[in-house]
N, C-alpha and C. Protein backbone atom coordinates (compact mmCIF):
# COMPACT_ATOMS: atom_id res chain seq x y z
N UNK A 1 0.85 -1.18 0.00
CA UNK A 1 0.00 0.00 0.00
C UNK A 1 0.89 1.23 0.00
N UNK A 2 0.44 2.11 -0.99
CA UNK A 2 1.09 3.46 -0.82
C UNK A 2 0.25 4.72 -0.53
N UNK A 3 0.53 5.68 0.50
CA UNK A 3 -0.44 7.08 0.72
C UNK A 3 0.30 8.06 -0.04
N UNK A 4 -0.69 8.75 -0.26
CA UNK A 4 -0.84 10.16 -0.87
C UNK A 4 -1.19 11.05 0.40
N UNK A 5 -0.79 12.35 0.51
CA UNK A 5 -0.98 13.53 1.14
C UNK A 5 -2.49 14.14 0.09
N UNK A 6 -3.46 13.47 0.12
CA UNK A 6 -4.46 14.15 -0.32
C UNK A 6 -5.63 12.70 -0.49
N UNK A 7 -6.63 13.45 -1.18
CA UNK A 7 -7.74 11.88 -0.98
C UNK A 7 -8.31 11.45 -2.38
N UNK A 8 -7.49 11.05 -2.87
CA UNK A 8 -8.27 10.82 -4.31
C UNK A 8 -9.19 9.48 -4.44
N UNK A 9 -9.47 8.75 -3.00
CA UNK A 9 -10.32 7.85 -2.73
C UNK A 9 -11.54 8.20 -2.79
N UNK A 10 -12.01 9.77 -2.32
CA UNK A 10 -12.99 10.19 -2.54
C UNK A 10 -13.80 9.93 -4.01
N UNK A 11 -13.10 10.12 -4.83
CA UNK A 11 -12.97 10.45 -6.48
C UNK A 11 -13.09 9.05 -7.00
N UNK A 12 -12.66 8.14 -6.24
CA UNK A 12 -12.29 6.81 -6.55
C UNK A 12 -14.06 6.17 -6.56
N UNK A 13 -14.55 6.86 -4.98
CA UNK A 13 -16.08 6.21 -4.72
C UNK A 13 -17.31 7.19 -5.42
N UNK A 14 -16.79 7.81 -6.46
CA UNK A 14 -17.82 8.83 -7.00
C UNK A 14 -18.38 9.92 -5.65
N UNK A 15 -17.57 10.46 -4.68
CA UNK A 15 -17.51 11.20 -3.61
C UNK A 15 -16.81 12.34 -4.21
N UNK A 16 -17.43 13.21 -4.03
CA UNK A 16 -16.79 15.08 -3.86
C UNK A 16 -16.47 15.24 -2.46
N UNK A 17 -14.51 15.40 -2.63
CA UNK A 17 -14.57 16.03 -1.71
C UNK A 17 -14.90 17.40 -0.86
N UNK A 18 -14.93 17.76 -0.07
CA UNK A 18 -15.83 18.54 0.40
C UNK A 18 -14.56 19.13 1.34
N UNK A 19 -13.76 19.00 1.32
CA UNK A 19 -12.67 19.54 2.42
C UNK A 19 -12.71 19.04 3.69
N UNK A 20 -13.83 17.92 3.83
CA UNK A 20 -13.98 17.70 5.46
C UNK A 20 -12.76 16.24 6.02
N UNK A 21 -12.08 16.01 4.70
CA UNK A 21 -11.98 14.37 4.51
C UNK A 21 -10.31 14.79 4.03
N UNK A 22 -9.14 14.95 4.82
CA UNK A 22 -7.98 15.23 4.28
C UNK A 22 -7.57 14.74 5.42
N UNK A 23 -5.93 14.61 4.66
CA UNK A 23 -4.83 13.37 5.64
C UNK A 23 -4.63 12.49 4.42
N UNK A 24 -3.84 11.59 5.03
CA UNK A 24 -3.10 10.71 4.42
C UNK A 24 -4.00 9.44 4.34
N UNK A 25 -4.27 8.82 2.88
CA UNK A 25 -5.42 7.73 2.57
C UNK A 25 -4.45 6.89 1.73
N UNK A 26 -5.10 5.54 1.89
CA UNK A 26 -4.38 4.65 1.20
C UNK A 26 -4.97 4.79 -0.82
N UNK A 27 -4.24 4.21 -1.39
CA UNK A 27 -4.48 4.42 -2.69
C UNK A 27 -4.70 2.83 -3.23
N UNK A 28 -5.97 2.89 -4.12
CA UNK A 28 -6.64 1.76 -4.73
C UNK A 28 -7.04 2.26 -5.90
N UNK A 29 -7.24 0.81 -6.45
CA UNK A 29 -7.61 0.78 -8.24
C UNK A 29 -8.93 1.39 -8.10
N UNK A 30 -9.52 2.25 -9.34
CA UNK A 30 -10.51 2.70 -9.51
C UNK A 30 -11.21 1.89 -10.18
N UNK A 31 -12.75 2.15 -10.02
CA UNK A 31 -13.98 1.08 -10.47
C UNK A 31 -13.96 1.60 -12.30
N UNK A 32 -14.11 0.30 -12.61
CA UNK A 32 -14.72 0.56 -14.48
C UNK A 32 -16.29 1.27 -13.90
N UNK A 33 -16.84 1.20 -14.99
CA UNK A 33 -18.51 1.01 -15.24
C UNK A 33 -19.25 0.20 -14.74
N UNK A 34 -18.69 -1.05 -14.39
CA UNK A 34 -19.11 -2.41 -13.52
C UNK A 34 -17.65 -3.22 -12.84
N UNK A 35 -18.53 -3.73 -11.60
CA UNK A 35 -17.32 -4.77 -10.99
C UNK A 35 -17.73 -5.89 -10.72
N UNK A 36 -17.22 -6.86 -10.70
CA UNK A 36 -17.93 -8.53 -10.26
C UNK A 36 -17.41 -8.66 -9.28
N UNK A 37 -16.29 -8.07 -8.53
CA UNK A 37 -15.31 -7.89 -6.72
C UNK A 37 -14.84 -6.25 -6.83
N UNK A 38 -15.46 -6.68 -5.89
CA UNK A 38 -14.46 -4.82 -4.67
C UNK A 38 -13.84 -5.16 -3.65
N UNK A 39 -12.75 -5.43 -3.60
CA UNK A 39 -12.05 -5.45 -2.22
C UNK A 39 -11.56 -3.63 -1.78
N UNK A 40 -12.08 -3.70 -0.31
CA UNK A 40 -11.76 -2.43 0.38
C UNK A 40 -10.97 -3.03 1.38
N UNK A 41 -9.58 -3.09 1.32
CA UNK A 41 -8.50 -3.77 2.50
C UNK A 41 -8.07 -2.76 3.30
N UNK A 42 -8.16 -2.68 4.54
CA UNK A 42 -7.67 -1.62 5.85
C UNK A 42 -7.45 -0.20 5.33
N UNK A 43 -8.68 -0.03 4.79
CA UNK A 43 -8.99 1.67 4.24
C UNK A 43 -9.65 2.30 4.67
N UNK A 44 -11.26 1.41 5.01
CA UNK A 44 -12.24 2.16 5.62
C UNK A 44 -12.19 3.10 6.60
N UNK A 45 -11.13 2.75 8.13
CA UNK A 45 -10.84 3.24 9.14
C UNK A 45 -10.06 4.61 8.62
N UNK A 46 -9.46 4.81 7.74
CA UNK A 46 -9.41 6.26 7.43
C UNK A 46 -10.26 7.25 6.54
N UNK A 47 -11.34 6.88 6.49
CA UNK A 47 -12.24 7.90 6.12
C UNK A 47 -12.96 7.97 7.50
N UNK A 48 -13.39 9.43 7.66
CA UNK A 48 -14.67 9.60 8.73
C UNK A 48 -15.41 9.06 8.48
N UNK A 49 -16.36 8.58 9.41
CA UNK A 49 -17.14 7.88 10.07
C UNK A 49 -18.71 8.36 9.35
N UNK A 50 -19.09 9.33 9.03
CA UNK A 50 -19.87 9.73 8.48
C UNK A 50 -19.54 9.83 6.81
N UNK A 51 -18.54 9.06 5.85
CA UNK A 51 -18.43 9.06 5.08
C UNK A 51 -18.29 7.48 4.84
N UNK A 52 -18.39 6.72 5.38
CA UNK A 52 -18.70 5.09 5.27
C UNK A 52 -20.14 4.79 4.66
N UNK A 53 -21.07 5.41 5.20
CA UNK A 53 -22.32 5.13 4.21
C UNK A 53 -22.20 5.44 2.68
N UNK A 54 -21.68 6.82 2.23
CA UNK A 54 -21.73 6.94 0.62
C UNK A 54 -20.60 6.13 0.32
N UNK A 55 -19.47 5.83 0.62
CA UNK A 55 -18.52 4.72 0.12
C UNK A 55 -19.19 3.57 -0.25
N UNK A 56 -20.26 2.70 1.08
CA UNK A 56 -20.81 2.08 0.73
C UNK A 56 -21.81 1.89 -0.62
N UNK A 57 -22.50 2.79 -0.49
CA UNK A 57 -23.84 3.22 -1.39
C UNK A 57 -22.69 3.08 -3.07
N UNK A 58 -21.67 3.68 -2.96
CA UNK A 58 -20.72 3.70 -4.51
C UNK A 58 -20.96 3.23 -4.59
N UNK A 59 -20.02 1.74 -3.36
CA UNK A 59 -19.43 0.47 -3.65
C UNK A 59 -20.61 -0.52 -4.62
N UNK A 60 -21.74 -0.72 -3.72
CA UNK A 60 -23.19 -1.21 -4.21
C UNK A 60 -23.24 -0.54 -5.51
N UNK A 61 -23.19 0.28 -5.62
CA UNK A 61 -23.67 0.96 -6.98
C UNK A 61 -22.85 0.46 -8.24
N UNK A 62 -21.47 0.54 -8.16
CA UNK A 62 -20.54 -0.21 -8.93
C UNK A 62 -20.57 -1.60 -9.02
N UNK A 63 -20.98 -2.44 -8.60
CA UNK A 63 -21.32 -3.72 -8.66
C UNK A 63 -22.40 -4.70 -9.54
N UNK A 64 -21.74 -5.31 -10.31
CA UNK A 64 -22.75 -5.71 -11.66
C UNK A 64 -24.11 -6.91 -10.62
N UNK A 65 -25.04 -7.05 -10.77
CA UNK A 65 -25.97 -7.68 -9.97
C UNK A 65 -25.35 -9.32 -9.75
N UNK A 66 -24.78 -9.64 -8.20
CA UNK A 66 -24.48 -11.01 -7.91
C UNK A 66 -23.11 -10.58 -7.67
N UNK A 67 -22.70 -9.28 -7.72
CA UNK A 67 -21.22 -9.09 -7.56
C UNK A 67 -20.71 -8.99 -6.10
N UNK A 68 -19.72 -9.36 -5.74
CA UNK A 68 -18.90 -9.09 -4.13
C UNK A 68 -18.32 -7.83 -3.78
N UNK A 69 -18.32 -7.48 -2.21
CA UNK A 69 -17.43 -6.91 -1.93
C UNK A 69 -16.54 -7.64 -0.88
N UNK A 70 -15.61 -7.37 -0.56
CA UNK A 70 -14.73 -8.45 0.32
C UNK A 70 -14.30 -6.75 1.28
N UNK A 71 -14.49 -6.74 2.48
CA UNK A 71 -14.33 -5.49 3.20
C UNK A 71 -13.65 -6.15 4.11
N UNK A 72 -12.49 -5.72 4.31
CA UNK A 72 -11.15 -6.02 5.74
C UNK A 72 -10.49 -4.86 6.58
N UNK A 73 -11.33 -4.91 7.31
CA UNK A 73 -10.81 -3.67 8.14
C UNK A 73 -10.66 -3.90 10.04
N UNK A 74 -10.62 -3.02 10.60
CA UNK A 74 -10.23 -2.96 11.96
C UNK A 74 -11.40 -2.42 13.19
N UNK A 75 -11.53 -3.33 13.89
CA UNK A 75 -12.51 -3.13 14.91
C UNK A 75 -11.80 -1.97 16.10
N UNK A 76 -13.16 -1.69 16.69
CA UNK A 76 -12.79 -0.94 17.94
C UNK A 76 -12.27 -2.17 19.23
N UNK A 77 -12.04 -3.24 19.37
CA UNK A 77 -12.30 -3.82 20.48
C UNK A 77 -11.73 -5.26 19.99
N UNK A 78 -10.74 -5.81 20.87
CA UNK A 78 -10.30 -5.44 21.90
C UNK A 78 -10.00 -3.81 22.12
N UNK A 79 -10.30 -3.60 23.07
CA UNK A 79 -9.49 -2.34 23.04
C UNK A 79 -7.82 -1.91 23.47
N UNK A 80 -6.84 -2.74 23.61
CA UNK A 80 -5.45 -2.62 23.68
C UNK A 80 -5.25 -2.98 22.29
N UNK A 81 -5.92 -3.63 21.21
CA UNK A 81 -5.40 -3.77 20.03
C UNK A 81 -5.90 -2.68 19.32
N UNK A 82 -6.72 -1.54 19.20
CA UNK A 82 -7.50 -0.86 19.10
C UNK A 82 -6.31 0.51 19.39
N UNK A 83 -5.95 0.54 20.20
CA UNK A 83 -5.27 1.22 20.17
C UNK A 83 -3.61 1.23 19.84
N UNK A 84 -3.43 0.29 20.07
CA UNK A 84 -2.00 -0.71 19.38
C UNK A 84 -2.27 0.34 17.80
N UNK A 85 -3.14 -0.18 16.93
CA UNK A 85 -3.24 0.44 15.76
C UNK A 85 -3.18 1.91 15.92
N UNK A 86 -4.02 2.24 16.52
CA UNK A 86 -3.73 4.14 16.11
C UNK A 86 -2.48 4.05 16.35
N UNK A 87 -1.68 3.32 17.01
CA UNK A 87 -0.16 3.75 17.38
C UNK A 87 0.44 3.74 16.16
N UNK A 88 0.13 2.17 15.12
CA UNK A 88 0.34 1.97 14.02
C UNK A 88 0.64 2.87 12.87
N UNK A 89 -1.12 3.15 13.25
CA UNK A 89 -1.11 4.00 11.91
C UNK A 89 -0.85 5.54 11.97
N UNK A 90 -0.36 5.92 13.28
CA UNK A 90 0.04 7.49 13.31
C UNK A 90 1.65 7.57 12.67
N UNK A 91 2.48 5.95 12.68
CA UNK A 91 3.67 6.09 12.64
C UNK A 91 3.50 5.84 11.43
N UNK A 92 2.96 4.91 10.43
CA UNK A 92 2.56 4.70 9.01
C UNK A 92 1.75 5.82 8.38
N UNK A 93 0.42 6.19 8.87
CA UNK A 93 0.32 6.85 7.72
C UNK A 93 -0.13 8.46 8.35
N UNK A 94 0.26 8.90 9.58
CA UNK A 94 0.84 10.31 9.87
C UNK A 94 -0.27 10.38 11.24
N UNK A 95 -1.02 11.75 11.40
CA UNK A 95 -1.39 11.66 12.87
C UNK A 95 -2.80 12.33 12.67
N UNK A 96 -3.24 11.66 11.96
CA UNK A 96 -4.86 11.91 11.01
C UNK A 96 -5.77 10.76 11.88
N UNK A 97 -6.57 11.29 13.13
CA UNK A 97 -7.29 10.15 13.24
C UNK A 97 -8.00 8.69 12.46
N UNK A 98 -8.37 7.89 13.37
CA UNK A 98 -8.72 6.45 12.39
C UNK A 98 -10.56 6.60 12.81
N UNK A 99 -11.14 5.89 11.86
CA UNK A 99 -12.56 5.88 11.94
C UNK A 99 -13.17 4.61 12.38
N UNK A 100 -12.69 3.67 13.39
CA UNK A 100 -12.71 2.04 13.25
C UNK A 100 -14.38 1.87 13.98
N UNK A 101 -14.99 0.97 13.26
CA UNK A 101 -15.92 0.71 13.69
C UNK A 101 -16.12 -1.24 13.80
N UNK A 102 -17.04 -1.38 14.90
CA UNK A 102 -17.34 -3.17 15.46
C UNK A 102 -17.81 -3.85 13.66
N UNK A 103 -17.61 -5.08 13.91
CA UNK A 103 -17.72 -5.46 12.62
C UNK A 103 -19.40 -6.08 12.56
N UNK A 104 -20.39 -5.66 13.36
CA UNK A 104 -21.65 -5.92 13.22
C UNK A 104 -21.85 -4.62 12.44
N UNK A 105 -21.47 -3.40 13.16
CA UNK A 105 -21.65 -2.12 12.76
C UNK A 105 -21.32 -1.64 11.55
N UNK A 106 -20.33 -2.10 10.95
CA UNK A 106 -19.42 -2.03 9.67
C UNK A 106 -20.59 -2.71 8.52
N UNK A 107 -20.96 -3.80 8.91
CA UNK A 107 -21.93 -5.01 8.28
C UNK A 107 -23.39 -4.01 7.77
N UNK A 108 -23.83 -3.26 8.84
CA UNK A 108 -24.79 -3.09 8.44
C UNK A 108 -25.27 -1.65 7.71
N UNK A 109 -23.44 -1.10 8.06
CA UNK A 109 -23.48 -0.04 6.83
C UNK A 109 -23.41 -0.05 5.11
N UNK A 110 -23.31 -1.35 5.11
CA UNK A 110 -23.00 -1.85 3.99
C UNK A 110 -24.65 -2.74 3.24
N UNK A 111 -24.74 -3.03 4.32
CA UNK A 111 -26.25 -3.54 4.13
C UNK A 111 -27.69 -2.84 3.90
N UNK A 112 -26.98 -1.15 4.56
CA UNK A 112 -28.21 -0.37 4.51
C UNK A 112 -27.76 0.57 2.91
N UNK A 113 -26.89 0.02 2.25
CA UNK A 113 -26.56 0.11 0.77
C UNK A 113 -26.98 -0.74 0.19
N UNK A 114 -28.25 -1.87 0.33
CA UNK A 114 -28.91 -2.45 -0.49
C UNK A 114 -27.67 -3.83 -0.21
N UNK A 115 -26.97 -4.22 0.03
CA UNK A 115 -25.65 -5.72 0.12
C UNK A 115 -25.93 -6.32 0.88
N UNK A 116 -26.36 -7.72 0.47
CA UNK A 116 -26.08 -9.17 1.44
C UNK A 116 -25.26 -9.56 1.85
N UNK A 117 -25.09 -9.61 3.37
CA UNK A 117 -24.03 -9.85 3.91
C UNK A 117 -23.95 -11.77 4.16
N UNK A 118 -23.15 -11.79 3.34
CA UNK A 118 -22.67 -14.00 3.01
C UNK A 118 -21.62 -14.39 4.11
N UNK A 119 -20.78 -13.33 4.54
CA UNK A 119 -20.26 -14.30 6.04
C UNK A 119 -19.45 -12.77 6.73
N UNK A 120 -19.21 -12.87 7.58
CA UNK A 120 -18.18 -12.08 8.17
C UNK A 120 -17.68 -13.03 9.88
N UNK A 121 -16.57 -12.48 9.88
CA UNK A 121 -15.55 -13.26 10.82
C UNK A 121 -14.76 -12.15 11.24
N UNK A 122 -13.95 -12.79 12.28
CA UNK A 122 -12.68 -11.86 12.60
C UNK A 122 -11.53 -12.60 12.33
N UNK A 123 -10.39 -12.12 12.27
CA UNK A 123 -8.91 -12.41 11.33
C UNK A 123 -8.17 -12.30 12.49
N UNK A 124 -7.97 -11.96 13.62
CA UNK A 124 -7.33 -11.50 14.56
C UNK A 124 -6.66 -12.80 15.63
N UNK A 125 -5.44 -13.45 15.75
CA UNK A 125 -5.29 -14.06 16.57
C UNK A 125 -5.52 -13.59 17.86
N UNK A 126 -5.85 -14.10 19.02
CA UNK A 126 -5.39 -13.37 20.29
C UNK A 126 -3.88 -13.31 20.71
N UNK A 127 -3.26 -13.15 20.38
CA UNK A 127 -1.71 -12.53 20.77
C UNK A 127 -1.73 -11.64 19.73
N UNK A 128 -1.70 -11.38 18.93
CA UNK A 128 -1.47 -10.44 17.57
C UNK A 128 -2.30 -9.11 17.71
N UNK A 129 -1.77 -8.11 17.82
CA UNK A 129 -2.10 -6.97 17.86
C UNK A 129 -2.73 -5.99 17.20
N UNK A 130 -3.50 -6.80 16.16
CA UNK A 130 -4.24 -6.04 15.13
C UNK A 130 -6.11 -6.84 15.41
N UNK A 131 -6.89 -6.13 15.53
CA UNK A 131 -8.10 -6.39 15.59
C UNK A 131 -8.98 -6.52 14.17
N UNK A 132 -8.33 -7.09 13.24
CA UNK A 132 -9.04 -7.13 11.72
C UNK A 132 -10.45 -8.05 12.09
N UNK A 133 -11.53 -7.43 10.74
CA UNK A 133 -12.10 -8.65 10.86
C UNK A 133 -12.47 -8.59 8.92
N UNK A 134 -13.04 -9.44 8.30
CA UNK A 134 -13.61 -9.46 7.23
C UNK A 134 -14.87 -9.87 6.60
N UNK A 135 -15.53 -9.16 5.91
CA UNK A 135 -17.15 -9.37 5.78
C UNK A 135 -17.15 -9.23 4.21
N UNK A 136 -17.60 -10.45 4.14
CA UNK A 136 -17.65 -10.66 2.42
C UNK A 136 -19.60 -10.38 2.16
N UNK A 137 -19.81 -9.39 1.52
CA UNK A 137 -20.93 -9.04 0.85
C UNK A 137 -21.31 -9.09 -0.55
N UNK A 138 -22.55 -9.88 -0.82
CA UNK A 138 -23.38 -9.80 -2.26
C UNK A 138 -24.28 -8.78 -2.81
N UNK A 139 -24.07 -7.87 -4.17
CA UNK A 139 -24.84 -7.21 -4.66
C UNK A 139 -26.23 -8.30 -5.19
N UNK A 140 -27.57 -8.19 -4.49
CA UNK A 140 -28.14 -9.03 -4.89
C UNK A 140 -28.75 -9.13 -6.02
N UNK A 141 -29.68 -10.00 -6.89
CA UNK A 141 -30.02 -9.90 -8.22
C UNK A 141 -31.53 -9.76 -7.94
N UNK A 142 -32.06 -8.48 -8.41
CA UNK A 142 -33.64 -8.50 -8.56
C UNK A 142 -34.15 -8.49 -10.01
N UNK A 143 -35.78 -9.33 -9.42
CA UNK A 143 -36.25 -9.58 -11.35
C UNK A 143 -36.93 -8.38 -11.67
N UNK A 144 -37.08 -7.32 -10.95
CA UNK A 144 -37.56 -6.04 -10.61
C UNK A 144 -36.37 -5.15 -11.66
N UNK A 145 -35.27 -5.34 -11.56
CA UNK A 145 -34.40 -4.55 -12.03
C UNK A 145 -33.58 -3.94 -11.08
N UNK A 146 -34.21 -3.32 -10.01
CA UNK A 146 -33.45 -2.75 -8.82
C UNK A 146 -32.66 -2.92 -8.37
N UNK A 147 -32.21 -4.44 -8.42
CA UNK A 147 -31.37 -5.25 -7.47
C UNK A 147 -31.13 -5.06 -6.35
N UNK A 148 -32.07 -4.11 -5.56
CA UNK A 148 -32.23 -3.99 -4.15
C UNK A 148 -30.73 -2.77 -3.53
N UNK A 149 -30.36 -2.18 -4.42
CA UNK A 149 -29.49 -1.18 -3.74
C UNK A 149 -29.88 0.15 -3.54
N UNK A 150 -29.56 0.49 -2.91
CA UNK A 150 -29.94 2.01 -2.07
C UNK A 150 -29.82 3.47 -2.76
N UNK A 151 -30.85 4.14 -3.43
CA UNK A 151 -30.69 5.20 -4.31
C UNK A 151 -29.97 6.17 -3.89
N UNK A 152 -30.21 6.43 -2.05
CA UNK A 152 -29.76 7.26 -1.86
C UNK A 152 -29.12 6.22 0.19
N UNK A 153 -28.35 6.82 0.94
CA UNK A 153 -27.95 6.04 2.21
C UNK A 153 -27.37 7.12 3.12
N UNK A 154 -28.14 7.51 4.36
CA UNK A 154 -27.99 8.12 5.29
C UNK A 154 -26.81 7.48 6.26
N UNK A 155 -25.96 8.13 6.71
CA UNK A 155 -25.43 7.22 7.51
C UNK A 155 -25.57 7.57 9.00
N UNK A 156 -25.99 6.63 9.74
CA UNK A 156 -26.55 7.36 10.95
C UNK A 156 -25.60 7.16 12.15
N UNK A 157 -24.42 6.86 12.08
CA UNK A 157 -23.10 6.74 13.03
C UNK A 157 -22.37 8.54 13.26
């Protein structure tokens, strides 16, 4: 992974930035017109917390009907690993708070973007100091056309 001093992730999720969303972000491939996988790997936690719903809502949106997202990111809790990471990531990617949210909570921001959630787990040994977990989600297929994703997604965190 490499950061940029600016957020072109925004740009990446069809997001305007707005000036509220600066610091140091990890950098990922941008979506075609359609995707059949989205992996979002230990990114989420640096966008605010109130910008996880329209990421989501993209993500869904970019997704051809039956398509995945594979989301790996970092819980609040334990909380000594929880903070282990901000230690992490202030020395990696500068001193830009992290946005980490529980991985039920994570699940159902993604879900209130129209995505079936097909499994989620946690990745985290107990000795190992990182609190990952991963939640693999389906864009579902409707005979409606809709495919059940979210026109528009409030995020209420």
């Amino acid at each position: 992974m490499r950061t940029v001093k600016s957020n072109p992730l925004l740009g990446t999720f069809g997001i305007e930035n707005d000036g509220g969303a600066t610091g140091t972000y990890p950098v990922c491939c941008g979506f075609g017109s359609t995707n059949y996988t989205v992996l979002i790997c230990d990114a989420l936690h640096h966008f605010p917390a109130e910008m996880h719903a329209r990421v989501a809502q993209s993500v869904a949106a970019a997704l051809v009907p039956d398509g995945r997202v594979i989301v790996k990111d970092l819980d609040v809790a334990p909380r000594w690993k929880y903070h282990w990471n901000r230690v992490h990531d202030r020395l990696v990617a500068g001193p830009e708070p992290i946005y980490c949210r529980p991985i039920d909570e994570m699940a159902e921001v993604f879900e209130s973007a129209g995505l079936v959630v097909e499994a989620k787990r946690r990745l985290d040994h107990a000795a190992a100091p990182y609190a990952h977990y991963l939640i693999t989600l389906r864009r579902p297929t409707d005979p409606e056309g809709t495919d059940g994703v979210a026109e528009t997604v409030d995020d209420t965190a």
